[in-house]
Protein backbone atom coordinates (compact mmCIF):
# COMPACT_ATOMS: atom_id res chain seq x y z
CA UNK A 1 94.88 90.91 124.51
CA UNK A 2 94.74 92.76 128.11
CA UNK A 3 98.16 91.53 129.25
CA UNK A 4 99.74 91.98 125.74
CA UNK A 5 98.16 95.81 126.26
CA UNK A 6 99.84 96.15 129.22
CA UNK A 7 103.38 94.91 128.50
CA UNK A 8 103.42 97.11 125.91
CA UNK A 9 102.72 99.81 127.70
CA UNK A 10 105.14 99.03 130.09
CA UNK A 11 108.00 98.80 127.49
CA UNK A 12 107.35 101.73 126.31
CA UNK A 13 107.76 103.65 129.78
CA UNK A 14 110.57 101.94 130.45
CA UNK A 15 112.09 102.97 127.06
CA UNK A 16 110.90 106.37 127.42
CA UNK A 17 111.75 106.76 130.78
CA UNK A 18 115.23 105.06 131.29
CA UNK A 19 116.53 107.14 128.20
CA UNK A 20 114.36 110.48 129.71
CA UNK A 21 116.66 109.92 133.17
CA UNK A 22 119.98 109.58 131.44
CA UNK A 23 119.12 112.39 128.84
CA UNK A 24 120.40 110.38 126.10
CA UNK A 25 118.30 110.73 122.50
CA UNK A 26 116.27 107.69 121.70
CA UNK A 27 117.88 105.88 118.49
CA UNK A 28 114.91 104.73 116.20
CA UNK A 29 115.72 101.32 116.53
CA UNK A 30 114.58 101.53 120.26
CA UNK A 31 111.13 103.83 119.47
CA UNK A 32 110.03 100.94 117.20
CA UNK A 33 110.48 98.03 118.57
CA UNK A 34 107.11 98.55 120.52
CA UNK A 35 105.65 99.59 117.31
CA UNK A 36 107.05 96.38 115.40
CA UNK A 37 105.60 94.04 118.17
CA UNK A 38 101.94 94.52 117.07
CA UNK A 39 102.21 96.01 113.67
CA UNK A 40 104.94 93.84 112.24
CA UNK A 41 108.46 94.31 111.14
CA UNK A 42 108.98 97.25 109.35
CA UNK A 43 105.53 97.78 110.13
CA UNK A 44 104.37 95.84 107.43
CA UNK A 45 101.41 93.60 109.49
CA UNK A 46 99.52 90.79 107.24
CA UNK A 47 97.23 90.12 110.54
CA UNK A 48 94.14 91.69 112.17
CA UNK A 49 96.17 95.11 113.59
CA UNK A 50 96.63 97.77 110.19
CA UNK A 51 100.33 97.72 108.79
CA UNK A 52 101.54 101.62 109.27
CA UNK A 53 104.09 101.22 106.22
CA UNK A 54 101.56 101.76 104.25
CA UNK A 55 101.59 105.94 104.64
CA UNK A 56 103.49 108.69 103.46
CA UNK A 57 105.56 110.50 106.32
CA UNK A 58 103.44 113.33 106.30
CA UNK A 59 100.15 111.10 107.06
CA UNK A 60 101.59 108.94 109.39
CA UNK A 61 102.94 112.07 111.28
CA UNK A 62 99.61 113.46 111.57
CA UNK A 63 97.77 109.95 112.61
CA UNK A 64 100.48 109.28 115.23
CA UNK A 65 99.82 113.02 116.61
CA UNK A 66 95.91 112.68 116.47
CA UNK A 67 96.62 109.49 118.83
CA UNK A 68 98.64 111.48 121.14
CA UNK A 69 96.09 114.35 121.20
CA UNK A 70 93.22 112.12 121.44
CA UNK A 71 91.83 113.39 118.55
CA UNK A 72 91.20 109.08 117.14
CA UNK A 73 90.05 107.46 119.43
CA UNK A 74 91.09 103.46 119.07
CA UNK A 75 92.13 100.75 122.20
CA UNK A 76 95.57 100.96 122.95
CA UNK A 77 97.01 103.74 120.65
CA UNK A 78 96.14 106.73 122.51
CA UNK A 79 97.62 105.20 126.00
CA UNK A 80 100.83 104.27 123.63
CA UNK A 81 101.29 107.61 121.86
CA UNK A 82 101.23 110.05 125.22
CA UNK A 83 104.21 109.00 125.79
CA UNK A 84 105.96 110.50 122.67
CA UNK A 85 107.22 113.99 121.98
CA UNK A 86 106.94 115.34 119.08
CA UNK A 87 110.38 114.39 117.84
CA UNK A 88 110.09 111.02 118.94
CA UNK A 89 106.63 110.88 116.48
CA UNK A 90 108.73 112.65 113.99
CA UNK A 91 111.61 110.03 113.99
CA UNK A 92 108.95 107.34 114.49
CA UNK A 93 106.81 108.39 111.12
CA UNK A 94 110.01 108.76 108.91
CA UNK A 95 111.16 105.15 109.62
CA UNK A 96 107.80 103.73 108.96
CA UNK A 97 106.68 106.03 105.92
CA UNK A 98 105.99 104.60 103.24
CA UNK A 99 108.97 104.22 100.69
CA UNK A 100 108.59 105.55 97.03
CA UNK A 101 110.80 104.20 94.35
């Protein structure tokens, strides 16, 4: 679990960072794929770590910003989330919101 920790982390800087040096806008296909490794795709995990499709935009918004803040405190999410602006959360919570019929 400590080495899977850590290459995520370290996909998600060099994400963040190659596309932060260039100045070009993060698609949201690239912003999930770090979130899809652990919580599924679509963000729909069956397994131990939560499925995030499961929220409305507006509550997924708000958990993804409390990780960033620090505000919920969990293993790996805080570490994950600093690296997101508040766009990037934004994009990020819209993709994986939960879809209404």
């Amino acid at each position: 679990m400590k080495h899977t920790s850590a290459l995520i982390l370290f996909y998600v800087t060099i994400i963040l960072t190659s596309n932060f040096l260039y100045g070009k806008d993060l698609n949201v296909s690239s912003l999930s794929a770090p979130c899809e490794s652990c919580h599924g795709k679509g963000g729909g995990s069956t397994g131990i770590i939560p499925p995030i499709n499961q929220f409305t935009y507006d509550e997924l918004r708000m958990i993804l910003t409390d990780f960033k803040l620090n505000k919920l405190q969990v293993t790996i999410m805080n570490r994950i989330m600093r690296g997101f602006s508040v766009k990037q959360i934004n994009m990020l919570a819209k993709f994986f919101a939960k879809k209404t019929p």
